[in-house]
PDB file of N, CA and C in Angstrom:
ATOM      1  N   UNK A   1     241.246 133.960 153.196  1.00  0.00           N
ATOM      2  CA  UNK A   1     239.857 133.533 153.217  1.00  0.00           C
ATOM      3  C   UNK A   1     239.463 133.183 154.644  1.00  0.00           C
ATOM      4  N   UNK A   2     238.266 133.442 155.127  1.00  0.00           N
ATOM      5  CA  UNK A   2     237.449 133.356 156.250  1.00  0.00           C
ATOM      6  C   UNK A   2     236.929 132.736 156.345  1.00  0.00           C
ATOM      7  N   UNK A   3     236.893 131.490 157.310  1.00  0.00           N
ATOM      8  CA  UNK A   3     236.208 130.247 157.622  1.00  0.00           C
ATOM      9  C   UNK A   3     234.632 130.761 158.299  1.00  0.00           C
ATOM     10  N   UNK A   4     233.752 129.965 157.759  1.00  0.00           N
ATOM     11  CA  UNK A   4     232.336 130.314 157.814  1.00  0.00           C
ATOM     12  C   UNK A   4     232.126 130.962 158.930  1.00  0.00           C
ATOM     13  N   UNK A   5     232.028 130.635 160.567  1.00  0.00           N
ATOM     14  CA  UNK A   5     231.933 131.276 161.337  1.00  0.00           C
ATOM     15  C   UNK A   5     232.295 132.339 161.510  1.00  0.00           C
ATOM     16  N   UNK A   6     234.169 132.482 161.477  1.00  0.00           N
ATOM     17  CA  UNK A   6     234.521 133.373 161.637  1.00  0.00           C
ATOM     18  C   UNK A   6     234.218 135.000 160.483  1.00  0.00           C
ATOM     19  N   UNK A   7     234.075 134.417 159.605  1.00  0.00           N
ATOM     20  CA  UNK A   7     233.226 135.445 158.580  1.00  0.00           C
ATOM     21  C   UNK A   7     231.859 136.283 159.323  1.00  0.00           C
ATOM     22  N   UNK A   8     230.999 135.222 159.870  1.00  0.00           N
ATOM     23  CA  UNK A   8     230.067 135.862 160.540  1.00  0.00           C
ATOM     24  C   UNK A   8     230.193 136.787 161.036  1.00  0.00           C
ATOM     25  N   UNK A   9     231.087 136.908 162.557  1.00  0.00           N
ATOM     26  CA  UNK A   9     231.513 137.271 163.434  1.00  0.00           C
ATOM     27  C   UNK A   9     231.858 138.938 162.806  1.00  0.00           C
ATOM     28  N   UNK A  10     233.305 138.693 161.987  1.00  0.00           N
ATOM     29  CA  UNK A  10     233.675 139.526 161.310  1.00  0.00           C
ATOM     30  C   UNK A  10     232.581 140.473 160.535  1.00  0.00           C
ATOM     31  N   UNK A  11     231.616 140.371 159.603  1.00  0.00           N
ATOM     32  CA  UNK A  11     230.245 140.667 159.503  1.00  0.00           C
ATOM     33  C   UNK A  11     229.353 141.657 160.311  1.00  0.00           C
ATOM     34  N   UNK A  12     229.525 141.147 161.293  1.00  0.00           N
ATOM     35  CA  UNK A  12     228.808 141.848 162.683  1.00  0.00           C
ATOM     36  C   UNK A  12     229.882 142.729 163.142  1.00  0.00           C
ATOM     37  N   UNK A  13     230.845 142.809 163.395  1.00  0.00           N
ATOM     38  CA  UNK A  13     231.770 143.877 163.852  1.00  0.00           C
ATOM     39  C   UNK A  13     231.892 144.593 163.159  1.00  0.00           C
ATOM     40  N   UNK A  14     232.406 144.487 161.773  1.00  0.00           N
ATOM     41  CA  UNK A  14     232.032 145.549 160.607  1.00  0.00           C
ATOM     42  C   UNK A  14     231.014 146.448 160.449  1.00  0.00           C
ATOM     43  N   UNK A  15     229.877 145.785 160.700  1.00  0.00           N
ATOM     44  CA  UNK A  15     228.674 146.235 160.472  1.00  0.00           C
ATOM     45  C   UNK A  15     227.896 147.786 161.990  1.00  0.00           C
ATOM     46  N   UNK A  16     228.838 147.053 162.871  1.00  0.00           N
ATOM     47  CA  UNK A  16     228.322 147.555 164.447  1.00  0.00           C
ATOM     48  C   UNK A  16     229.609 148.848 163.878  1.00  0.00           C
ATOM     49  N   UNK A  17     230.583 149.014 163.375  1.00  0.00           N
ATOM     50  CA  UNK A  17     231.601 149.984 163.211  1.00  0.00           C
ATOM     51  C   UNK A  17     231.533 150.669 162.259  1.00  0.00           C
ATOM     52  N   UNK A  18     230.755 150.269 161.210  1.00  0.00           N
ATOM     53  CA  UNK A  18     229.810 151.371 159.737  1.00  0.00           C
ATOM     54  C   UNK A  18     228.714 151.889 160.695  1.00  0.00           C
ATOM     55  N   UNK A  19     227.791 151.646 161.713  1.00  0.00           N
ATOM     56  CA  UNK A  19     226.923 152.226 162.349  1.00  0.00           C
ATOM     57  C   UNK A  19     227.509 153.168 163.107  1.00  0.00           C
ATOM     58  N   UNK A  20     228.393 152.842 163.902  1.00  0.00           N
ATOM     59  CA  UNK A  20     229.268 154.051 164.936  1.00  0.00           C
ATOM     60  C   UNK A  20     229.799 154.810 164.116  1.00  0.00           C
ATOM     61  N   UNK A  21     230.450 154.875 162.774  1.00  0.00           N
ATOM     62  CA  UNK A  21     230.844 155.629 161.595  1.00  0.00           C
ATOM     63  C   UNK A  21     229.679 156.823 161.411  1.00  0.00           C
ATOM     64  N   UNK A  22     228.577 155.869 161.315  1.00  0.00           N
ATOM     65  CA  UNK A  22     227.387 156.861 160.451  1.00  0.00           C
ATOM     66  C   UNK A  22     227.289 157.750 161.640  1.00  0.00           C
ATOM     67  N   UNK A  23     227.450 156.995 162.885  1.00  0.00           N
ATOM     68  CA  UNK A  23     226.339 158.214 163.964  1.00  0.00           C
ATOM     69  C   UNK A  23     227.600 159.283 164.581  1.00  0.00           C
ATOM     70  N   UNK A  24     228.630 159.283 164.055  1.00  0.00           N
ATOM     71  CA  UNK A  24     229.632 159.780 164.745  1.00  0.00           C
ATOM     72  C   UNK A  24     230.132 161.254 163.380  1.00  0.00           C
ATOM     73  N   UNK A  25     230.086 160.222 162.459  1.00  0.00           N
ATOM     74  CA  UNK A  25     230.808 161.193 161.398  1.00  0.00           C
ATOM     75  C   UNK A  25     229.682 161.615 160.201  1.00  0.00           C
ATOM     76  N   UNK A  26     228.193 161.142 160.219  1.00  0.00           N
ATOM     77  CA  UNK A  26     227.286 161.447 159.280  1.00  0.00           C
ATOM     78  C   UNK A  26     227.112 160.310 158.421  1.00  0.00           C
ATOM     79  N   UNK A  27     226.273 160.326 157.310  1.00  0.00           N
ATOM     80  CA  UNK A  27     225.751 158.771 156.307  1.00  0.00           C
ATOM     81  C   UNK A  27     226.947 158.912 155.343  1.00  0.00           C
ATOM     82  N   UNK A  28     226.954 160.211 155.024  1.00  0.00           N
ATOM     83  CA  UNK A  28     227.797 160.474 153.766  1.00  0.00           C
ATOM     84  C   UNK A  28     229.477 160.770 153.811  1.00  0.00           C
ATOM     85  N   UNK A  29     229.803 160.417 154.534  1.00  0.00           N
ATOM     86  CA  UNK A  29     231.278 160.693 155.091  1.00  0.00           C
ATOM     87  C   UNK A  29     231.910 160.162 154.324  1.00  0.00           C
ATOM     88  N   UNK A  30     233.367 159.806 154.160  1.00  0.00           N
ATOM     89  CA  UNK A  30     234.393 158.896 153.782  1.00  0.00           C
ATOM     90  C   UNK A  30     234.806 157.685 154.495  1.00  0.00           C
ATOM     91  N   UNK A  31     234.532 158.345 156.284  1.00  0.00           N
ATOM     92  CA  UNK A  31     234.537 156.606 156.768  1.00  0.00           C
ATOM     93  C   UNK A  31     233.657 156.306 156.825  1.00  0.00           C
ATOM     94  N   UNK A  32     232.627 156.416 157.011  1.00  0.00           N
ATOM     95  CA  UNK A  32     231.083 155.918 156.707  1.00  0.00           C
ATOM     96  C   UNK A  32     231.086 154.784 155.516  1.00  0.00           C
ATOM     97  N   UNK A  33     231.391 155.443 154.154  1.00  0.00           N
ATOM     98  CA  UNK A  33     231.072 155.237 152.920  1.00  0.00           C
ATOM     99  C   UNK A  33     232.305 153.841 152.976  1.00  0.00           C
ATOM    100  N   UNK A  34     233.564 154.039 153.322  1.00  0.00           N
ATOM    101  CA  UNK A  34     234.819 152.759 153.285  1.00  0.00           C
ATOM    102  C   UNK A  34     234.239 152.011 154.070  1.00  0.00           C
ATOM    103  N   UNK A  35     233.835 151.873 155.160  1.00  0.00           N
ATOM    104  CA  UNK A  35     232.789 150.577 156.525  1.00  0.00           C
ATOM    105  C   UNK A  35     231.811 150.027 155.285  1.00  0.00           C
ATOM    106  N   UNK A  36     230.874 150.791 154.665  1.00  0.00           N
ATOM    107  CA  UNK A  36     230.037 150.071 154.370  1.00  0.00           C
ATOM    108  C   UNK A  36     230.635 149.652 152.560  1.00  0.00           C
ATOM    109  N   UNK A  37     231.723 149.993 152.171  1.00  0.00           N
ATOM    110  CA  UNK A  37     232.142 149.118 151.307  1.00  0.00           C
ATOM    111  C   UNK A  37     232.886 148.090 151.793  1.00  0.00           C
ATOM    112  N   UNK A  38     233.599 148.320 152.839  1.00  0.00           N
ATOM    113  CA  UNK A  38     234.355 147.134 153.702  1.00  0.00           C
ATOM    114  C   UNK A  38     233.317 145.761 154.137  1.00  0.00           C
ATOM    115  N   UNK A  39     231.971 146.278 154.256  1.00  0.00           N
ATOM    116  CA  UNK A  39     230.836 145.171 154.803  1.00  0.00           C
ATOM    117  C   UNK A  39     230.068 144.783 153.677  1.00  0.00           C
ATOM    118  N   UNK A  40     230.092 145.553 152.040  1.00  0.00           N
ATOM    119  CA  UNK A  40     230.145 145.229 151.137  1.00  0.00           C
ATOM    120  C   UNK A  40     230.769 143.785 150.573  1.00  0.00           C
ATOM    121  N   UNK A  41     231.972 143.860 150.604  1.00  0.00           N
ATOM    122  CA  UNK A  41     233.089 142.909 150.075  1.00  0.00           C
ATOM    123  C   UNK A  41     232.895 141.717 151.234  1.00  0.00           C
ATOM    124  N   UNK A  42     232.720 141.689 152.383  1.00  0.00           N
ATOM    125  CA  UNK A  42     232.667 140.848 153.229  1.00  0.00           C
ATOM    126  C   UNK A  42     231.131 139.986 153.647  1.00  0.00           C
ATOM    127  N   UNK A  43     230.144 140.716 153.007  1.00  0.00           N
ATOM    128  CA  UNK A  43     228.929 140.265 152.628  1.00  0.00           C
ATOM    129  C   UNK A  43     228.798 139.106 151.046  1.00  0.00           C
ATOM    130  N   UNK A  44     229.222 139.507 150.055  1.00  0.00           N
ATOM    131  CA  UNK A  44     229.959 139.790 149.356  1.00  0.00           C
ATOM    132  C   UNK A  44     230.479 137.758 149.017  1.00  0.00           C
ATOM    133  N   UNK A  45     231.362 137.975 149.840  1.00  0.00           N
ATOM    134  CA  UNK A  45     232.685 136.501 150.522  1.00  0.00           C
ATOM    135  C   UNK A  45     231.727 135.856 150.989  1.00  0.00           C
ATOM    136  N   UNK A  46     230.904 136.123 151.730  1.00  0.00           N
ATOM    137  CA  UNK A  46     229.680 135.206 152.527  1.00  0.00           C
ATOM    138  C   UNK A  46     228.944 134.361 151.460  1.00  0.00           C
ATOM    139  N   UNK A  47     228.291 135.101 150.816  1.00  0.00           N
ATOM    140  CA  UNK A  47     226.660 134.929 149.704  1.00  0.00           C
ATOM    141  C   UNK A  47     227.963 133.809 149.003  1.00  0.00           C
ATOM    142  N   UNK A  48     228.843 133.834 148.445  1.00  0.00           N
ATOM    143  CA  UNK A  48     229.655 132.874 147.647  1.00  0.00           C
ATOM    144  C   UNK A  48     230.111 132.101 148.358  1.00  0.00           C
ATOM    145  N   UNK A  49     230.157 131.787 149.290  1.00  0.00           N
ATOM    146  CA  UNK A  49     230.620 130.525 150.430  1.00  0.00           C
ATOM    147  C   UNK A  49     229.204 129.732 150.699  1.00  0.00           C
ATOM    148  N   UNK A  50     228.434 130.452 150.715  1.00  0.00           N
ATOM    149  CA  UNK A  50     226.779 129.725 151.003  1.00  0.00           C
ATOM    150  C   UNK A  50     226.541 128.969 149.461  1.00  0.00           C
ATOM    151  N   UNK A  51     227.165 130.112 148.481  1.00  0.00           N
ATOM    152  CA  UNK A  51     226.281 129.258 147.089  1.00  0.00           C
ATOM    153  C   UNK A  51     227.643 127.735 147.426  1.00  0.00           C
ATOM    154  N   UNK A  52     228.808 127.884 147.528  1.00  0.00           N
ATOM    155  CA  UNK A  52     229.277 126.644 147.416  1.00  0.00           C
ATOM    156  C   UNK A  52     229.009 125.629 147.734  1.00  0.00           C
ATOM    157  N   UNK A  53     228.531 126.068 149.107  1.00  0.00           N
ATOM    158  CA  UNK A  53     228.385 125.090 150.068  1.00  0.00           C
ATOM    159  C   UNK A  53     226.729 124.120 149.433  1.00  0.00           C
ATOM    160  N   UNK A  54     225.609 124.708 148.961  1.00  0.00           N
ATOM    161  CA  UNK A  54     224.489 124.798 148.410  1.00  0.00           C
ATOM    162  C   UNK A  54     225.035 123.881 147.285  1.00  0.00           C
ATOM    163  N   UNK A  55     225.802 124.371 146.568  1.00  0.00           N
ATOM    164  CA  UNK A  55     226.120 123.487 145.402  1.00  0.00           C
ATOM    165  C   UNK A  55     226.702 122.111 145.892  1.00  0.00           C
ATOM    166  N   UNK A  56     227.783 121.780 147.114  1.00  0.00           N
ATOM    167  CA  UNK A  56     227.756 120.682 147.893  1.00  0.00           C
ATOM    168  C   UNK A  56     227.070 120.115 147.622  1.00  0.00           C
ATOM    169  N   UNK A  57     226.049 120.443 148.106  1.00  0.00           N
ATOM    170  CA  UNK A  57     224.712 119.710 149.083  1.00  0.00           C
ATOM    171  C   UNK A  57     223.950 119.184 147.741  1.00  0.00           C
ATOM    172  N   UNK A  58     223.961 119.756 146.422  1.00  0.00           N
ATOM    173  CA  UNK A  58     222.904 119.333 145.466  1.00  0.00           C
ATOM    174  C   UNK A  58     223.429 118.449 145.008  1.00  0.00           C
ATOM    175  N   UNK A  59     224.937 118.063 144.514  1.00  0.00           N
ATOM    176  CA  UNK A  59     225.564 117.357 143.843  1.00  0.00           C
ATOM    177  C   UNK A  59     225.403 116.394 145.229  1.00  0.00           C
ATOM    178  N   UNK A  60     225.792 116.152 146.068  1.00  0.00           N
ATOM    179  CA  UNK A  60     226.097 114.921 147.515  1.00  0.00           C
ATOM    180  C   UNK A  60     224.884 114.227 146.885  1.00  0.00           C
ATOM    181  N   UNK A  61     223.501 115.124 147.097  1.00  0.00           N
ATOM    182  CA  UNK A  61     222.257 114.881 146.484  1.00  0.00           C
ATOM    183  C   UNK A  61     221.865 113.392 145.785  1.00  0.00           C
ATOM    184  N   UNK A  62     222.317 113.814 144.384  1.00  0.00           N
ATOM    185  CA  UNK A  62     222.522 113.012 142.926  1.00  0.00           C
ATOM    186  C   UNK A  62     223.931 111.767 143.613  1.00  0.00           C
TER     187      UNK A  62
END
């Protein structure tokens, strides 16, 4: 598991390396298509670290 920042980070490099994928090898490729399931799953890890953290914050709340 990926500590919040470093998730980011990770996020953005993924994302900058599914783009060099697309413009190098086409949209529809195989590495194309694995980058952007790879930034899938790691998008993914994010959105569920935010709801936790969200859920934190409501319960601290009360």
């Amino acid at each position: 598991m990926y500590s919040h920042q470093s998730l980011k980070l990770y996020i953005e490099t993924k994302r900058r390396d599914m783009i060099e994928a697309a413009i190098h090898y086409g949209m529809s490729s195989e590495v194309t298509i694995k980058q952007s399931q790879e930034l899938d799953e790691l998008l993914n890890q994010y959105r569920r670290i935010l709801i936790r953290v969200k859920e934190k914050e409501v319960v601290n709340f009360f």
